[in-house]
ModelCIF file with pLDDT and N, C-alpha, C, O atoms, coordinates in Angstrom:
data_MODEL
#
_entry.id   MODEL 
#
_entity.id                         1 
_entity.type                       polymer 
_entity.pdbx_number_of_molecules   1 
#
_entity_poly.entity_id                      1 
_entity_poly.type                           'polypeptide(L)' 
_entity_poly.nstd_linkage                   no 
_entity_poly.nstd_monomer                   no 
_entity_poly.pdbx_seq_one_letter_code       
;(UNK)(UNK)(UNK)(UNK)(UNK)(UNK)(UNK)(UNK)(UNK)(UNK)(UNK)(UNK)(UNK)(UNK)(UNK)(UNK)
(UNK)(UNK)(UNK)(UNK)(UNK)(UNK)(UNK)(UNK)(UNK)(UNK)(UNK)(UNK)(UNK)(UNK)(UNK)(UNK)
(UNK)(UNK)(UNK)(UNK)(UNK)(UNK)(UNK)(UNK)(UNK)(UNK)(UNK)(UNK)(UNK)(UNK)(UNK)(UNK)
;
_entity_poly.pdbx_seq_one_letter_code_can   XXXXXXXXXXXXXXXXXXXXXXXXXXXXXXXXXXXXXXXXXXXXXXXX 
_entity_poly.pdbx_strand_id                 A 
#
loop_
_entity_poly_seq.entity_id 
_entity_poly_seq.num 
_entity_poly_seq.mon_id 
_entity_poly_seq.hetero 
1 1  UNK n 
1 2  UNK n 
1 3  UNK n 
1 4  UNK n 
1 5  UNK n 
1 6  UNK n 
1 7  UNK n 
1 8  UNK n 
1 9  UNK n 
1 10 UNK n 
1 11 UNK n 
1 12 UNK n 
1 13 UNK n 
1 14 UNK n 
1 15 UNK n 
1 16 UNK n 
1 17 UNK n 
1 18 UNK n 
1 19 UNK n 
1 20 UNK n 
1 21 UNK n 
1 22 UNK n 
1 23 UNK n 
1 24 UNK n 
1 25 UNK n 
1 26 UNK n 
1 27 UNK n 
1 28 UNK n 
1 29 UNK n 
1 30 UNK n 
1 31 UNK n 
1 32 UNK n 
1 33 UNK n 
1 34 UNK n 
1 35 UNK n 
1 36 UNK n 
1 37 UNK n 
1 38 UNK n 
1 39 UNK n 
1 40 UNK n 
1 41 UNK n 
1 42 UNK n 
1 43 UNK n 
1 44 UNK n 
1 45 UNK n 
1 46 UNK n 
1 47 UNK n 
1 48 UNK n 
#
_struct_asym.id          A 
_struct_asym.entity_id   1 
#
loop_
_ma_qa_metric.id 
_ma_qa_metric.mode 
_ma_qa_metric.name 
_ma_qa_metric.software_group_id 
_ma_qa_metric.type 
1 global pLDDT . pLDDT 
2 local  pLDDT . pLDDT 
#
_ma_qa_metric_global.metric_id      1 
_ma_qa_metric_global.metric_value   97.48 
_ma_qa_metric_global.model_id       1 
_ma_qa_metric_global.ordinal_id     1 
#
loop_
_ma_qa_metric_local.label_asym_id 
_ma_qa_metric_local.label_comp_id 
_ma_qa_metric_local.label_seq_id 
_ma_qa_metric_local.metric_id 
_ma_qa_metric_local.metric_value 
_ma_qa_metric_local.model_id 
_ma_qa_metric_local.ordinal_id 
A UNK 1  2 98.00 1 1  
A UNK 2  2 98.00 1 2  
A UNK 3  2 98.00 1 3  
A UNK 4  2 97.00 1 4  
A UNK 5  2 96.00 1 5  
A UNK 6  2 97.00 1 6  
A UNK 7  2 98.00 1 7  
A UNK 8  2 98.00 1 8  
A UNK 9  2 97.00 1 9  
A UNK 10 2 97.00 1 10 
A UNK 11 2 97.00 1 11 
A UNK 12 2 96.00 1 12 
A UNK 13 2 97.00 1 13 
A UNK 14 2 98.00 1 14 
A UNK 15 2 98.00 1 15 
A UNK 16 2 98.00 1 16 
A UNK 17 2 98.00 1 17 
A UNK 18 2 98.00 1 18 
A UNK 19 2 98.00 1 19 
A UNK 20 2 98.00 1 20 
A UNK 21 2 98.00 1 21 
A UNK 22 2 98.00 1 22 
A UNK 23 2 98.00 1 23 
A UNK 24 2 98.00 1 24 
A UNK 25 2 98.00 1 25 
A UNK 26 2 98.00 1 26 
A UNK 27 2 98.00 1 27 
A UNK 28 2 97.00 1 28 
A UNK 29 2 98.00 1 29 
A UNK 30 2 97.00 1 30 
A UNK 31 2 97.00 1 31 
A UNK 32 2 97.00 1 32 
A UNK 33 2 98.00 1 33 
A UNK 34 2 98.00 1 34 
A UNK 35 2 97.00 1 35 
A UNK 36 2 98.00 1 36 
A UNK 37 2 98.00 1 37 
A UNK 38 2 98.00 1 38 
A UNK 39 2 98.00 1 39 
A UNK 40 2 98.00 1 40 
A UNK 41 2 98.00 1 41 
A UNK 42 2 98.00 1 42 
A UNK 43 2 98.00 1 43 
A UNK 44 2 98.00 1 44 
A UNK 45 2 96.00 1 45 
A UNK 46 2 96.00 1 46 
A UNK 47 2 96.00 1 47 
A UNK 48 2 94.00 1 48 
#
loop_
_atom_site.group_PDB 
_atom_site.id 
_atom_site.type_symbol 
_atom_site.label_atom_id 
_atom_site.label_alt_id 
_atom_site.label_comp_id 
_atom_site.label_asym_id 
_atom_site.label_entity_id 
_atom_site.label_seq_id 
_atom_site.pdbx_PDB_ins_code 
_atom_site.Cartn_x 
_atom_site.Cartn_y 
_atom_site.Cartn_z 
_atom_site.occupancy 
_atom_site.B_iso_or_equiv 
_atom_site.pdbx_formal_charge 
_atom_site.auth_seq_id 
_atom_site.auth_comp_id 
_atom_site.auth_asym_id 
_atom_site.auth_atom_id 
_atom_site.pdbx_PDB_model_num 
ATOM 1   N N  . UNK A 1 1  ? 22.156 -9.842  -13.692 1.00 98.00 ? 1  UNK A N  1 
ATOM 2   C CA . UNK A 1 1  ? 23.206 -10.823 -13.425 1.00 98.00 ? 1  UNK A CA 1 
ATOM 3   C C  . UNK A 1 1  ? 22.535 -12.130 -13.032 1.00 98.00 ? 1  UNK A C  1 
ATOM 4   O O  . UNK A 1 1  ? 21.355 -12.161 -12.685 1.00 98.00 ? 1  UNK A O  1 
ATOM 5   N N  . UNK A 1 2  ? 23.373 -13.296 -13.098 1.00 98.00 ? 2  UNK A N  1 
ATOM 6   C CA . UNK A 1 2  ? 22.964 -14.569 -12.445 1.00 98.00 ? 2  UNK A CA 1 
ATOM 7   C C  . UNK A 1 2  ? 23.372 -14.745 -11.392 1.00 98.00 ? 2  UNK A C  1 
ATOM 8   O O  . UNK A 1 2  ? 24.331 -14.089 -10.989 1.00 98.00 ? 2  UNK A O  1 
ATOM 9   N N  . UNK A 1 3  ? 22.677 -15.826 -10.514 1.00 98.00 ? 3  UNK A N  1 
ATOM 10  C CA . UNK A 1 3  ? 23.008 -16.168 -9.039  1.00 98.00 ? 3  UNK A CA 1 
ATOM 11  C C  . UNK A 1 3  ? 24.383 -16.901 -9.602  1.00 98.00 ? 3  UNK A C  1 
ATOM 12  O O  . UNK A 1 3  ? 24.532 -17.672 -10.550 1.00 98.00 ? 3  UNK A O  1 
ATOM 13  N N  . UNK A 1 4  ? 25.365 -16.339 -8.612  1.00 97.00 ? 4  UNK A N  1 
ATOM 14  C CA . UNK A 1 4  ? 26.610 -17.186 -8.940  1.00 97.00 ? 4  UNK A CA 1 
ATOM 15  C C  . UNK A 1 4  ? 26.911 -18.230 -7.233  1.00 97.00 ? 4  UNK A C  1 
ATOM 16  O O  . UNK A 1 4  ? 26.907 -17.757 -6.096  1.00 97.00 ? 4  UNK A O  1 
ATOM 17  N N  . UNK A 1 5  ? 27.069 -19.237 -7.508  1.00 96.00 ? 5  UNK A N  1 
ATOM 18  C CA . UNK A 1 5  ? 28.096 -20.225 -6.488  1.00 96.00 ? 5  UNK A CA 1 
ATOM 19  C C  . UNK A 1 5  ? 28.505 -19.552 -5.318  1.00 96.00 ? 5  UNK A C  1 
ATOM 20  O O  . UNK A 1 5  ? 28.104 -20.069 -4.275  1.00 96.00 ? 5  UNK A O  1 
ATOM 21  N N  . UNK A 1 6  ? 29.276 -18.423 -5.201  1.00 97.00 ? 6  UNK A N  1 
ATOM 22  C CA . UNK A 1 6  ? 30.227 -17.812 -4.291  1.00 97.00 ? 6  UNK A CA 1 
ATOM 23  C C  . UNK A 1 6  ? 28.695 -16.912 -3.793  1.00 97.00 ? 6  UNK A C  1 
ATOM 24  O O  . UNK A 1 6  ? 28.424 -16.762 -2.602  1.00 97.00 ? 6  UNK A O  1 
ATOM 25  N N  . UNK A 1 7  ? 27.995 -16.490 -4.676  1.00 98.00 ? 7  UNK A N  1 
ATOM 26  C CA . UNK A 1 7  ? 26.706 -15.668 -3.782  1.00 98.00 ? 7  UNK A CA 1 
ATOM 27  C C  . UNK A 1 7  ? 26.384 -16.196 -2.353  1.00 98.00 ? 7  UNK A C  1 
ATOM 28  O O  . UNK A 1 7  ? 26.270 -15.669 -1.246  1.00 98.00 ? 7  UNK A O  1 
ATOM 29  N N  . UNK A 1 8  ? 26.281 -17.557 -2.885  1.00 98.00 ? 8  UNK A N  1 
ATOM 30  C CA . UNK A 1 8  ? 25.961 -18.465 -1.226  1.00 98.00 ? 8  UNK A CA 1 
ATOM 31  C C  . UNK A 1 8  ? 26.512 -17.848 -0.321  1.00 98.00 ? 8  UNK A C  1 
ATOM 32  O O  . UNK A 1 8  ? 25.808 -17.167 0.425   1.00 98.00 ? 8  UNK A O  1 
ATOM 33  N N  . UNK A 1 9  ? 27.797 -17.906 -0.147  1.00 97.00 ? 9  UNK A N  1 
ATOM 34  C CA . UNK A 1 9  ? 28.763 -17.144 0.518   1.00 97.00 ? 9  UNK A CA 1 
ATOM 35  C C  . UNK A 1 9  ? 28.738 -15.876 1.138   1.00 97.00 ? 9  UNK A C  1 
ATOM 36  O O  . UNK A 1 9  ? 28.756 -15.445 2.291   1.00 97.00 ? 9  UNK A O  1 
ATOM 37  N N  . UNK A 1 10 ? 28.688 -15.403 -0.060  1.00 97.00 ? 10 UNK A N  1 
ATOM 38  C CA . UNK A 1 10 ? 29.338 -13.664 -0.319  1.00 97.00 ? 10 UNK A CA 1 
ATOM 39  C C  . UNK A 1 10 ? 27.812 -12.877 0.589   1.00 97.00 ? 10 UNK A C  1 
ATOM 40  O O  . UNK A 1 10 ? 27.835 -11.895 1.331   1.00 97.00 ? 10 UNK A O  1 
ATOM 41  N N  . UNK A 1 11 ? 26.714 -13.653 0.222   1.00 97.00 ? 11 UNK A N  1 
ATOM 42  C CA . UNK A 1 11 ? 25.255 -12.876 1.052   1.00 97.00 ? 11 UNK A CA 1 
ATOM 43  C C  . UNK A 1 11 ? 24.921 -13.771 2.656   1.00 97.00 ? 11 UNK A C  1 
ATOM 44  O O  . UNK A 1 11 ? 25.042 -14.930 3.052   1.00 97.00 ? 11 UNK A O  1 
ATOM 45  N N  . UNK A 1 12 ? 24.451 -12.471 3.228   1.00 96.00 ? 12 UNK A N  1 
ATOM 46  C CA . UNK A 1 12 ? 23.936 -12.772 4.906   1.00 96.00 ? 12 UNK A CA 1 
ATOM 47  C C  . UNK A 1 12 ? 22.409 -13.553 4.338   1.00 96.00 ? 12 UNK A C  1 
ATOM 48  O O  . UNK A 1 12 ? 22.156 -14.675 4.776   1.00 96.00 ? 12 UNK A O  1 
ATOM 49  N N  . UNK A 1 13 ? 21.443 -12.882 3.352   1.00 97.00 ? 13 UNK A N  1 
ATOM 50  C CA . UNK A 1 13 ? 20.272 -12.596 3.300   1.00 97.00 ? 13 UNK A CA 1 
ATOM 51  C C  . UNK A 1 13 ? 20.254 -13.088 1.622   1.00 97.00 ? 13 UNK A C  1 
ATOM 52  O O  . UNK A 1 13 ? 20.751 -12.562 0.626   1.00 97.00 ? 13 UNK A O  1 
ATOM 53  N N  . UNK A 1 14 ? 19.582 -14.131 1.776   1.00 98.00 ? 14 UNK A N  1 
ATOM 54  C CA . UNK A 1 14 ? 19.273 -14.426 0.135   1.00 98.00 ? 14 UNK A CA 1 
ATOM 55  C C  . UNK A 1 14 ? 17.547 -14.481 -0.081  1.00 98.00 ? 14 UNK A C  1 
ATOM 56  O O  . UNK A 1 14 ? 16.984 -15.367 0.561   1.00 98.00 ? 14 UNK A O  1 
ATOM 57  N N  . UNK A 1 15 ? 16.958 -13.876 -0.666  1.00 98.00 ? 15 UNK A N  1 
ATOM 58  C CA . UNK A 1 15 ? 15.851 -13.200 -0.633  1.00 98.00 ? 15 UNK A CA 1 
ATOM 59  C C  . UNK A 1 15 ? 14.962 -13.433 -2.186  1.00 98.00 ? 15 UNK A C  1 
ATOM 60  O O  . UNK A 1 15 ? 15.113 -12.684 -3.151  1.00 98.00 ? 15 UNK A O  1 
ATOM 61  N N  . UNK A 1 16 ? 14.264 -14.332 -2.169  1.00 98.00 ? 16 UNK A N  1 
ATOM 62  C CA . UNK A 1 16 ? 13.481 -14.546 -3.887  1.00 98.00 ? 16 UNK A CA 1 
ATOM 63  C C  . UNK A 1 16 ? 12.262 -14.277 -3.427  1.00 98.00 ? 16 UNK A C  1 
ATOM 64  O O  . UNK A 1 16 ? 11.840 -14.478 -2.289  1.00 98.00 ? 16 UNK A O  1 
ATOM 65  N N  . UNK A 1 17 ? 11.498 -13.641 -4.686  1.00 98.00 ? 17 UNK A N  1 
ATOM 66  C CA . UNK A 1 17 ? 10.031 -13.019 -5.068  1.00 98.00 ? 17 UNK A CA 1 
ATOM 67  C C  . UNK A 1 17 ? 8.999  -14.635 -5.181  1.00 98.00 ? 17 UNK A C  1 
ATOM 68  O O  . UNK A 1 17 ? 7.790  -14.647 -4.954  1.00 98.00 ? 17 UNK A O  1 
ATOM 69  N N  . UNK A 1 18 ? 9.461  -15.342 -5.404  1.00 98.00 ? 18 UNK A N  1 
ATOM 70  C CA . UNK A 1 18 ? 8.471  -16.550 -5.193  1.00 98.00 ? 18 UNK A CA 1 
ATOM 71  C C  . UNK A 1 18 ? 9.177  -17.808 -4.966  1.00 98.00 ? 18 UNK A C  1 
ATOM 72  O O  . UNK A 1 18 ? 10.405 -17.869 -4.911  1.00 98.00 ? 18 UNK A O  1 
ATOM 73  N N  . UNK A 1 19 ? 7.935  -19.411 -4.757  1.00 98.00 ? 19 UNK A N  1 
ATOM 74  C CA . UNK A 1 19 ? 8.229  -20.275 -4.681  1.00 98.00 ? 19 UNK A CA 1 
ATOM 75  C C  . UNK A 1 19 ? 9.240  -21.029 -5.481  1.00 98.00 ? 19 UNK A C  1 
ATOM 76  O O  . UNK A 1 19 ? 10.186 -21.648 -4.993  1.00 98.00 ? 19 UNK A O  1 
ATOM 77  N N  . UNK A 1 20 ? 8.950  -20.921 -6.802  1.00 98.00 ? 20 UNK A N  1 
ATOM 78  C CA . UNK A 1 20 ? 9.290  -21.017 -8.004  1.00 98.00 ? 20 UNK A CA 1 
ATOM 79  C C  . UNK A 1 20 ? 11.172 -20.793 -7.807  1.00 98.00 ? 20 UNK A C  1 
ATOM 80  O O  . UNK A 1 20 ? 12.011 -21.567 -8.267  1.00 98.00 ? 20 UNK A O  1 
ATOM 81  N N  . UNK A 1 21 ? 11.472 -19.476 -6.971  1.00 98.00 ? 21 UNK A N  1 
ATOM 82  C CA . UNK A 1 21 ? 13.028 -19.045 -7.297  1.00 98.00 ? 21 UNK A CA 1 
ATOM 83  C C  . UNK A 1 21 ? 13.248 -19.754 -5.634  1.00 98.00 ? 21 UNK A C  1 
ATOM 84  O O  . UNK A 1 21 ? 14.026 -20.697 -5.488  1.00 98.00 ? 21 UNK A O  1 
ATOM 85  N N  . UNK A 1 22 ? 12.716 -19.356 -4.824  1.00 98.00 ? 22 UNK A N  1 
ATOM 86  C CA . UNK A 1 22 ? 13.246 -20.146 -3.761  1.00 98.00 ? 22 UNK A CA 1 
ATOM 87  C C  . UNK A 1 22 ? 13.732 -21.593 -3.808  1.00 98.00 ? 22 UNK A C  1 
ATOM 88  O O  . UNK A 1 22 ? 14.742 -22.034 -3.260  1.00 98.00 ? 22 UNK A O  1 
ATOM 89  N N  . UNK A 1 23 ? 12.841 -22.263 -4.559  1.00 98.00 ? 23 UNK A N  1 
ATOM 90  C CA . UNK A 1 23 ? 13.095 -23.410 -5.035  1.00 98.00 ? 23 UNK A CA 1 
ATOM 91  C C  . UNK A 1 23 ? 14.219 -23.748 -5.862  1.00 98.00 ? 23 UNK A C  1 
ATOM 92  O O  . UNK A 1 23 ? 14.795 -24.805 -5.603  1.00 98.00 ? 23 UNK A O  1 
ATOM 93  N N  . UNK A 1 24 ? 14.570 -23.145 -6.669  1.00 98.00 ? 24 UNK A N  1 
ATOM 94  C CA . UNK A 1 24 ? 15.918 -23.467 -7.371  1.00 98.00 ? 24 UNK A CA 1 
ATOM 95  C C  . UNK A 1 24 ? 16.898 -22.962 -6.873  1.00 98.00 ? 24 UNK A C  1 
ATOM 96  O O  . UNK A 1 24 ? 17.999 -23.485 -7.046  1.00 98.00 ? 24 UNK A O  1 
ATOM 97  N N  . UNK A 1 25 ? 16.738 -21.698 -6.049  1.00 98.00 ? 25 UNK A N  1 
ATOM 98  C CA . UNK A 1 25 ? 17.813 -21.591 -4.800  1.00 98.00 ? 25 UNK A CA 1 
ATOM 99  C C  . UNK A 1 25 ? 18.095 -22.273 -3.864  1.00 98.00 ? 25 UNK A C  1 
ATOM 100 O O  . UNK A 1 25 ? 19.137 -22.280 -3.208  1.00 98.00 ? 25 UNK A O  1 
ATOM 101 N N  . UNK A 1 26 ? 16.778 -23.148 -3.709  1.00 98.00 ? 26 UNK A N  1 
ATOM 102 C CA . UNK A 1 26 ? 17.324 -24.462 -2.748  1.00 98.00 ? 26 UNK A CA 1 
ATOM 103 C C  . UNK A 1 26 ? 18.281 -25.827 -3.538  1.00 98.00 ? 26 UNK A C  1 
ATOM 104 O O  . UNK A 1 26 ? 19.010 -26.555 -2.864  1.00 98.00 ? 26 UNK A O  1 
ATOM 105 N N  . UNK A 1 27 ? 18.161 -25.940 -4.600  1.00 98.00 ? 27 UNK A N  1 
ATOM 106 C CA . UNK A 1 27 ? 18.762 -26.660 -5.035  1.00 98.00 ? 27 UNK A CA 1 
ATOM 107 C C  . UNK A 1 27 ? 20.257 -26.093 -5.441  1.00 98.00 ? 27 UNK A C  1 
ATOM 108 O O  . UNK A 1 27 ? 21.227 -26.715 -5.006  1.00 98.00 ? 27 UNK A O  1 
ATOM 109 N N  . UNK A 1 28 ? 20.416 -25.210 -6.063  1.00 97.00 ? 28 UNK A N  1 
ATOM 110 C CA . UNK A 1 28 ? 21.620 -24.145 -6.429  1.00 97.00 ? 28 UNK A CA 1 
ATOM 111 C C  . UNK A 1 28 ? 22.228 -24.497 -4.974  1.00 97.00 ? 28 UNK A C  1 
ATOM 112 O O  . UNK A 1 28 ? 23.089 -25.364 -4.822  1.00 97.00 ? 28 UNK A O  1 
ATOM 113 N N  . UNK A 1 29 ? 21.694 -23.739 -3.940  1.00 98.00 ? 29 UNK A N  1 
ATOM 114 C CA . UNK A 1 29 ? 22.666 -23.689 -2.684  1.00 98.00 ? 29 UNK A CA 1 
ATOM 115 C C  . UNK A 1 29 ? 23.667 -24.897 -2.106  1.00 98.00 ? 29 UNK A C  1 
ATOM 116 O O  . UNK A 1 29 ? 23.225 -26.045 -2.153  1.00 98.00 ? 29 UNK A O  1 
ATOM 117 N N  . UNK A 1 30 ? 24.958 -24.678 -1.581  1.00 97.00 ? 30 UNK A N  1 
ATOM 118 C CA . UNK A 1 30 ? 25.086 -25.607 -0.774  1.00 97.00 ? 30 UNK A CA 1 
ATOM 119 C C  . UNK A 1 30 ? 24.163 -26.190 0.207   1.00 97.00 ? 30 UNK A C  1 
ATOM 120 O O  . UNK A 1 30 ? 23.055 -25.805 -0.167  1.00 97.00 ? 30 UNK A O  1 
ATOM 121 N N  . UNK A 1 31 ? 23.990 -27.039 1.450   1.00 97.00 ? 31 UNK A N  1 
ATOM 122 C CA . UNK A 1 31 ? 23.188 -27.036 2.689   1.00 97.00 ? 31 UNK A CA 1 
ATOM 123 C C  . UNK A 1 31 ? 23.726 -26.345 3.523   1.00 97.00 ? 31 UNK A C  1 
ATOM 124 O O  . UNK A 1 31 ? 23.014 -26.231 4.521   1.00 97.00 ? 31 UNK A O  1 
ATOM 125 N N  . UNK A 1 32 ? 24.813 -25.737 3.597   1.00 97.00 ? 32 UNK A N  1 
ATOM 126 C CA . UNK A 1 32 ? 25.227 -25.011 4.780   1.00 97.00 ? 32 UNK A CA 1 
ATOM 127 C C  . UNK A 1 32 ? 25.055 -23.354 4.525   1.00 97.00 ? 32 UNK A C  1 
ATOM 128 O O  . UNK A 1 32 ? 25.658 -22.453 5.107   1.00 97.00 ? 32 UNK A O  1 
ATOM 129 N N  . UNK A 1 33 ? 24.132 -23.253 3.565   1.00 98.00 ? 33 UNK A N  1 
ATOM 130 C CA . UNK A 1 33 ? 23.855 -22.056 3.197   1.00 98.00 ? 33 UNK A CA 1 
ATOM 131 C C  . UNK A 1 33 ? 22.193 -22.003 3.352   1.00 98.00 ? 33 UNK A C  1 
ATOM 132 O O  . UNK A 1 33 ? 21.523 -21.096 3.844   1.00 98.00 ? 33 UNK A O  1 
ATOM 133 N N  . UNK A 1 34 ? 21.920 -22.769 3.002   1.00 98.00 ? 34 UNK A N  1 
ATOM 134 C CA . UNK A 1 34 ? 20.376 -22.972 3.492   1.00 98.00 ? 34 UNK A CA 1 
ATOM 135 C C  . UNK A 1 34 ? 19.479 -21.780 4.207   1.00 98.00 ? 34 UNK A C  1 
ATOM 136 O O  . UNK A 1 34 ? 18.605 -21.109 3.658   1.00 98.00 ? 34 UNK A O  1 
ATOM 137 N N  . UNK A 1 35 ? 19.890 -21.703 5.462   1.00 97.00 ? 35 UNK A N  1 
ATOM 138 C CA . UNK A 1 35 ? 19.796 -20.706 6.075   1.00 97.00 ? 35 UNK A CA 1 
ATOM 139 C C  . UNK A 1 35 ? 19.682 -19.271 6.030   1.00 97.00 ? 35 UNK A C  1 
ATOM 140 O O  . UNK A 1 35 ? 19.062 -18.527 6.790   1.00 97.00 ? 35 UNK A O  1 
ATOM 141 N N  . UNK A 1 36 ? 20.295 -19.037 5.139   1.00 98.00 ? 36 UNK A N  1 
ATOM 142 C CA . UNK A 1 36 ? 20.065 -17.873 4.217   1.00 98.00 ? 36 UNK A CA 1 
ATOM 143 C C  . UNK A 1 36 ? 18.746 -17.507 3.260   1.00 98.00 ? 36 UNK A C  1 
ATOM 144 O O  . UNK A 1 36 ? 18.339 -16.377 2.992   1.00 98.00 ? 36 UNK A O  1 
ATOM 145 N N  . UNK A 1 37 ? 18.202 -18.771 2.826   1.00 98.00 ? 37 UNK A N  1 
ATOM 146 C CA . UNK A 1 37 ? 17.209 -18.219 1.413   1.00 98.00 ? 37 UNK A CA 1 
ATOM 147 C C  . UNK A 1 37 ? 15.779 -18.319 2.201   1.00 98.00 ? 37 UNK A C  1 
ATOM 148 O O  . UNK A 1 37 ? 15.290 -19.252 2.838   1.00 98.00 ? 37 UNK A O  1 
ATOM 149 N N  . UNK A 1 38 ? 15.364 -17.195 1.959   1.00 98.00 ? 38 UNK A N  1 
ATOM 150 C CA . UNK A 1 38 ? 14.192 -16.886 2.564   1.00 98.00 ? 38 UNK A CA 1 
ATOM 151 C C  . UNK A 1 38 ? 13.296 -16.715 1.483   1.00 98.00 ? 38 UNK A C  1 
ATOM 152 O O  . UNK A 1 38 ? 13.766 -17.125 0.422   1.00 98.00 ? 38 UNK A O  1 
ATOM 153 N N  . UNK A 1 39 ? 12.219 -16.267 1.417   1.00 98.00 ? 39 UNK A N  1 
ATOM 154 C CA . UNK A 1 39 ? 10.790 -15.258 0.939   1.00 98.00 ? 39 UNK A CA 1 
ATOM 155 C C  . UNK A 1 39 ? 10.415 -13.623 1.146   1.00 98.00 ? 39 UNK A C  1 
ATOM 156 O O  . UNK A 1 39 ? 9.556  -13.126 1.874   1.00 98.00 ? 39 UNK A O  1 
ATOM 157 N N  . UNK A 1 40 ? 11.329 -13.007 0.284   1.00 98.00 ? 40 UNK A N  1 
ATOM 158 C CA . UNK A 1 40 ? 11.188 -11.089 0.166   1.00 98.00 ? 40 UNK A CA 1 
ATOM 159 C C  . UNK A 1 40 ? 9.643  -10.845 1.111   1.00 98.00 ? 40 UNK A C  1 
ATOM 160 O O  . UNK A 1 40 ? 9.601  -9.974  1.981   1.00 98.00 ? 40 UNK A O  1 
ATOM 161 N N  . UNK A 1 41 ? 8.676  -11.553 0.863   1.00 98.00 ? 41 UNK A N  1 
ATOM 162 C CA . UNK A 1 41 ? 7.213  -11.250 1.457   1.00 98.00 ? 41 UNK A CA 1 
ATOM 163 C C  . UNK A 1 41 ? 7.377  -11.362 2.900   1.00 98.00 ? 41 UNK A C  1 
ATOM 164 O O  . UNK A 1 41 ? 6.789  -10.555 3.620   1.00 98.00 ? 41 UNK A O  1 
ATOM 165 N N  . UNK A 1 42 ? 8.342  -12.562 3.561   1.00 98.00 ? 42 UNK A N  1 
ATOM 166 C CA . UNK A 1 42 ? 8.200  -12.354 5.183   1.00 98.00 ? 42 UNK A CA 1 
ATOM 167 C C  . UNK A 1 42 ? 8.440  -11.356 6.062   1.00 98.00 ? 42 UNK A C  1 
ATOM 168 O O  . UNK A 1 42 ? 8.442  -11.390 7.292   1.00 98.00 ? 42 UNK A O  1 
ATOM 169 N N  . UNK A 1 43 ? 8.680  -10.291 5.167   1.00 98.00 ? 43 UNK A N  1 
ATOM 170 C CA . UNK A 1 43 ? 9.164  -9.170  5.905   1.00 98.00 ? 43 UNK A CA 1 
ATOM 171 C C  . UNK A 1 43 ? 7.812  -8.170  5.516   1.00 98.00 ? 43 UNK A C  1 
ATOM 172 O O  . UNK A 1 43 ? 8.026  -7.001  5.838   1.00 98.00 ? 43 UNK A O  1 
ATOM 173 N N  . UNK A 1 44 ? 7.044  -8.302  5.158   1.00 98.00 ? 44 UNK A N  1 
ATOM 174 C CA . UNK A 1 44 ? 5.882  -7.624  4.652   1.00 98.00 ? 44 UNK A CA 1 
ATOM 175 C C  . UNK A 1 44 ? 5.452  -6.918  5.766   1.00 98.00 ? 44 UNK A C  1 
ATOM 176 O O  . UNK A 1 44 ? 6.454  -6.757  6.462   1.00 98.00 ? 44 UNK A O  1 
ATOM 177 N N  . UNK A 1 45 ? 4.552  -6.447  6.265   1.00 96.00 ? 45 UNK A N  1 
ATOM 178 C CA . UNK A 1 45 ? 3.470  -6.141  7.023   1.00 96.00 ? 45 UNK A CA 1 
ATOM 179 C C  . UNK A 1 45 ? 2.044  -5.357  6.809   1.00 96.00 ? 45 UNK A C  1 
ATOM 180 O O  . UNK A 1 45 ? 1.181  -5.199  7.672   1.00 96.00 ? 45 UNK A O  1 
ATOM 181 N N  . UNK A 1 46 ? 2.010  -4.950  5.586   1.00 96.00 ? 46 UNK A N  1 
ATOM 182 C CA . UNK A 1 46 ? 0.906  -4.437  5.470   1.00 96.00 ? 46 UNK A CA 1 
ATOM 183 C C  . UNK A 1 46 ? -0.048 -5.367  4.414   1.00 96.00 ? 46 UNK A C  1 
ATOM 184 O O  . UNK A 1 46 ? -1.277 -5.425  4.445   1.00 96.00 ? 46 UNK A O  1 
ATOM 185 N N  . UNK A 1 47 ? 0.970  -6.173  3.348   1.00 96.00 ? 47 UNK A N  1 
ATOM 186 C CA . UNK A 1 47 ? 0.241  -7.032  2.423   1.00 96.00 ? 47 UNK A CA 1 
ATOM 187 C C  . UNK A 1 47 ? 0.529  -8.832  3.182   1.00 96.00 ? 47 UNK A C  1 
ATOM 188 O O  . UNK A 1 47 ? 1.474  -9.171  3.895   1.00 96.00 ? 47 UNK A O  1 
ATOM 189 N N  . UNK A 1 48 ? -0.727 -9.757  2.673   1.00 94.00 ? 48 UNK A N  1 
ATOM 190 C CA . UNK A 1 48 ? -0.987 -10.837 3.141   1.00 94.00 ? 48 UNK A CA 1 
ATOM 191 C C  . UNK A 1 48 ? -0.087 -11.575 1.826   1.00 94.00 ? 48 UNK A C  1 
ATOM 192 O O  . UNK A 1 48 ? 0.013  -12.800 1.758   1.00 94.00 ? 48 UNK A O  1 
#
């Protein structure tokens, strides 16, 4: 599926595999969603 508009919304936790998708999730997003899009890796702990 594609990131849809209402995703902003609809997710607590918006979560991309790289810079590359974070990045167009920052643009995609409203700003009051912001807050949400993180990096899947910050939750890592065993890999750097």
């Amino acid at each position: 599926a594609r990131v849809k508009e209402k995703d902003f919304d609809d997710f607590d936790m918006i979560l991309a595999m790289d810079w590359d998708n974070l990045s167009l999730l920052q643009q995609m997003a409203p700003k009051r969603n912001h807050h949400k899009l993180q990096l899947l890796m910050r939750f890592a702990t065993e890999h750097e």
